[in-house]
Protein backbone atom coordinates (compact mmCIF):
# COMPACT_ATOMS: atom_id res chain seq x y z
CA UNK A 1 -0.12 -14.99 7.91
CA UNK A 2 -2.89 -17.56 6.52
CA UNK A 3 -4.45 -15.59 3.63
CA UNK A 4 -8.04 -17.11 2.42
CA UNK A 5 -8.23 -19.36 0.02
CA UNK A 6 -10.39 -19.57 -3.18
CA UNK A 7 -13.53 -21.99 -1.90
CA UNK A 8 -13.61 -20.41 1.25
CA UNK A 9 -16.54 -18.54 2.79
CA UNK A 10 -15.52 -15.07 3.38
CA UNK A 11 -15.76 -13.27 6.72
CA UNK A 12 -18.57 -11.13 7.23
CA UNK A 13 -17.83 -7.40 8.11
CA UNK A 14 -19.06 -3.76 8.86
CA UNK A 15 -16.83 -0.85 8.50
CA UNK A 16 -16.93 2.35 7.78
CA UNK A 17 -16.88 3.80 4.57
CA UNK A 18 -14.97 7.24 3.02
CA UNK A 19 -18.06 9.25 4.25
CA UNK A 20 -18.51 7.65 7.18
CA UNK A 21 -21.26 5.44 6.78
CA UNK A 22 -21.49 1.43 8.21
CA UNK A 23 -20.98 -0.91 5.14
CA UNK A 24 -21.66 -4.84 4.96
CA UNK A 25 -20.55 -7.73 3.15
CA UNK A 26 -23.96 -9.05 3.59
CA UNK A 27 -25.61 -5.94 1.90
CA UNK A 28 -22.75 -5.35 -0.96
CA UNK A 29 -23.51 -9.44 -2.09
CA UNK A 30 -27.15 -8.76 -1.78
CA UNK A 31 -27.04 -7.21 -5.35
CA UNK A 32 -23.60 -7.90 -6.97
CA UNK A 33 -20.25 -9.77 -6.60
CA UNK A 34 -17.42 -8.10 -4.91
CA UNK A 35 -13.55 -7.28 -5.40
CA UNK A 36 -12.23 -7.04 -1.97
CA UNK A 37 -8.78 -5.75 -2.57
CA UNK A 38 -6.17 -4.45 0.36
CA UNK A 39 -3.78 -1.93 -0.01
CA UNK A 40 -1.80 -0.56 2.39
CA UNK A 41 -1.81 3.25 2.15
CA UNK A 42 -4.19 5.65 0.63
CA UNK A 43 -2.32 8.72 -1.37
CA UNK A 44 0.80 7.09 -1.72
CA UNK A 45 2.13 6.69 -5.39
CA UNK A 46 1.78 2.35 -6.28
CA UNK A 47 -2.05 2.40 -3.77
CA UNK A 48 -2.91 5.55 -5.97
CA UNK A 49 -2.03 4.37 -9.67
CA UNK A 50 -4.28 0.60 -8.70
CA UNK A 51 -6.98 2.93 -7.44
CA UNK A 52 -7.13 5.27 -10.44
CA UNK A 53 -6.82 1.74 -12.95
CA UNK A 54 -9.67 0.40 -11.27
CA UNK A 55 -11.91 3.53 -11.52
CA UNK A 56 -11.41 3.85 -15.05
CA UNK A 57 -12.97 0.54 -15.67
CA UNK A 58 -15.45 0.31 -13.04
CA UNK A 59 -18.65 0.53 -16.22
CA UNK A 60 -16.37 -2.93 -17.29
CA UNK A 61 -16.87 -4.44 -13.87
CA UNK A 62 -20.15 -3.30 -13.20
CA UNK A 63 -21.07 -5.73 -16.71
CA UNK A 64 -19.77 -8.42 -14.64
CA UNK A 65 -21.69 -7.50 -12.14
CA UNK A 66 -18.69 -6.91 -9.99
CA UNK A 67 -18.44 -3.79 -7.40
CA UNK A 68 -14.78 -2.88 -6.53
CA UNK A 69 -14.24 -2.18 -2.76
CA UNK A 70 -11.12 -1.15 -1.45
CA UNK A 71 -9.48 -1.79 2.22
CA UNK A 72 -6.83 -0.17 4.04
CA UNK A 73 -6.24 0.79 7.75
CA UNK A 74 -5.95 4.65 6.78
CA UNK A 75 -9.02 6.63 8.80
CA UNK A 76 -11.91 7.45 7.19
CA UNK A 77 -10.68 11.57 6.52
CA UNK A 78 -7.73 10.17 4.82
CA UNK A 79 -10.12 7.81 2.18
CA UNK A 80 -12.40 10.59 1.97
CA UNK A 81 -9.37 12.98 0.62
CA UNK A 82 -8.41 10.16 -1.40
CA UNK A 83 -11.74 9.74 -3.04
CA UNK A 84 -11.77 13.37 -3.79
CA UNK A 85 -8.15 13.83 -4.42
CA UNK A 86 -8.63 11.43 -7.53
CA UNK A 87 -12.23 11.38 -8.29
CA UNK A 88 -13.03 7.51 -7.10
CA UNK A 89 -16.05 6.07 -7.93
CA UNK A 90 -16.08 3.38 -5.71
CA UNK A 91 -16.13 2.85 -2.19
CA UNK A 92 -13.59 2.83 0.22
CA UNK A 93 -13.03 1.14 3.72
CA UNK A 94 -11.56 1.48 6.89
CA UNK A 95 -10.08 -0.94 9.25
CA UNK A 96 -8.08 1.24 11.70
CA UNK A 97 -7.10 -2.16 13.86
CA UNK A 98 -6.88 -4.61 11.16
CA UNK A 99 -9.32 -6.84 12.36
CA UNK A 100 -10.60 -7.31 8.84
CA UNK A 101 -7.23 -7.83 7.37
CA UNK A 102 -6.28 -10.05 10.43
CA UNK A 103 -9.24 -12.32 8.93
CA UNK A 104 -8.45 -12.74 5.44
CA UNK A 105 -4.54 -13.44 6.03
CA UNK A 106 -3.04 -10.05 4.50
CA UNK A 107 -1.88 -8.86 7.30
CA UNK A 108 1.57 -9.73 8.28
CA UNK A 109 5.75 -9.14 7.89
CA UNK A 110 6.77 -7.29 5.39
CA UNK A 111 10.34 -5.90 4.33
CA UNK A 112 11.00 -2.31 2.68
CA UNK A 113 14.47 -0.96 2.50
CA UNK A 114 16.09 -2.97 5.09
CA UNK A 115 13.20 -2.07 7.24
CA UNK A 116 10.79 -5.33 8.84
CA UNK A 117 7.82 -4.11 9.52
CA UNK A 118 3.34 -5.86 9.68
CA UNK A 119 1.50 -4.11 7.14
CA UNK A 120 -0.88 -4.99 4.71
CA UNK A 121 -0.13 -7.31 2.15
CA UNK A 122 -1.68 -6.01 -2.04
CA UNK A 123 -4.12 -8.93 -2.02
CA UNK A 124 -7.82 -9.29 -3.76
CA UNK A 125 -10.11 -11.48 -3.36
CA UNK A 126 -13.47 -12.19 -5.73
CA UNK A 127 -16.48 -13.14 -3.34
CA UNK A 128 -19.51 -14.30 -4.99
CA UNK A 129 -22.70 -13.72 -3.92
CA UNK A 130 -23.54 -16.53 -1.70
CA UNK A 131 -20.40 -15.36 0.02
CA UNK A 132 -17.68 -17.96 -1.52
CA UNK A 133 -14.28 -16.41 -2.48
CA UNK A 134 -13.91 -17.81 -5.92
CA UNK A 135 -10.54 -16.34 -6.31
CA UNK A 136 -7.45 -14.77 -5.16
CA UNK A 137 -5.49 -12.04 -6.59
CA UNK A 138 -1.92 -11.99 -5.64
CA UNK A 139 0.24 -11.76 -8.49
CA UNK A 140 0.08 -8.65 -10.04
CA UNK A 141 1.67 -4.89 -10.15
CA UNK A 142 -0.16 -1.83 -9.09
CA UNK A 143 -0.27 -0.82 -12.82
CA UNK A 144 -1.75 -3.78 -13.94
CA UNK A 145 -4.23 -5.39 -11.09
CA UNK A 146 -7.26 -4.26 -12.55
CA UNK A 147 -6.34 -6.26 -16.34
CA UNK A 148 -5.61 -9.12 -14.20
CA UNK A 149 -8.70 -9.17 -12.33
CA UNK A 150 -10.64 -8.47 -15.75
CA UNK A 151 -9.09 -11.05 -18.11
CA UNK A 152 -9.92 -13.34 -14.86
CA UNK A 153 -13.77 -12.65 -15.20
């Protein structure tokens, strides 16, 4: 796994939102900066409680001028009960074959309860809007990505 790097240009992507429709990097940077973050299943309790942190400060990122956008390889039903389930205000994506996370290094090993098993790694990544990642987010805890990635703009 070779995660991106901050100074890197990120890859450009379409994918399908929670309703469905295509989304681009290309159109999302036209107009603000974004917070890719990966997570690696929607509904379950740690992906839920970073979702529901960063809703409740999405007016805070939006004055940074800073649209949150999250990625997982659930299909676009599931994200769209997860949206509704917990009333987020942001959008969603799906990457069913993990080409997008294949492309920014978070998908890879991982270990859970004796089990080995290639998921997606819980990174972020900050991409300006000339398409730069200016930074990385990979230390954090569910409970507390969204005050790391605040106190970093």
């Amino acid at each position: 796994m070779q995660t991106l790097t901050a100074g890197q240009q990120a890859p450009d992507f379409t994918l399908q939102n929670q309703h469905g429709d295509s989304i681009e990097l290309k159109a999302l940077l036209a107009s603000h900066r974004v917070l890719l973050y990966f997570y690696p299943k929607a509904m379950t309790p740690g992906c839920t409680v970073q979702a529901c942190s960063l809703r409740d400060v999405q007016a805070e990122l939006a004055a940074k001028n800073v649209v949150a956008v999250g990625v997982s390889t659930d299909p676009v039903k599931s994200l769209a009960k997860f949206t509704e389930r917990d009333a987020l205000n942001f959008t969603l994506l799906s990457d069913p074959e993990h080409q997008l996370a294949d492309a920014f290094g978070v998908w890879g090993e991982k270990k859970f309860m004796g089990k080995v098993y290639d998921g997606i790694h819980r990174i972020s990544f900050l991409i300006e809007q000339d398409g730069r990642i200016s930074q990385v987010f990979d230390a954090f805890k569910t409970s507390n990505h969204h005050d790391v990635v605040l106190k970093a703009l």
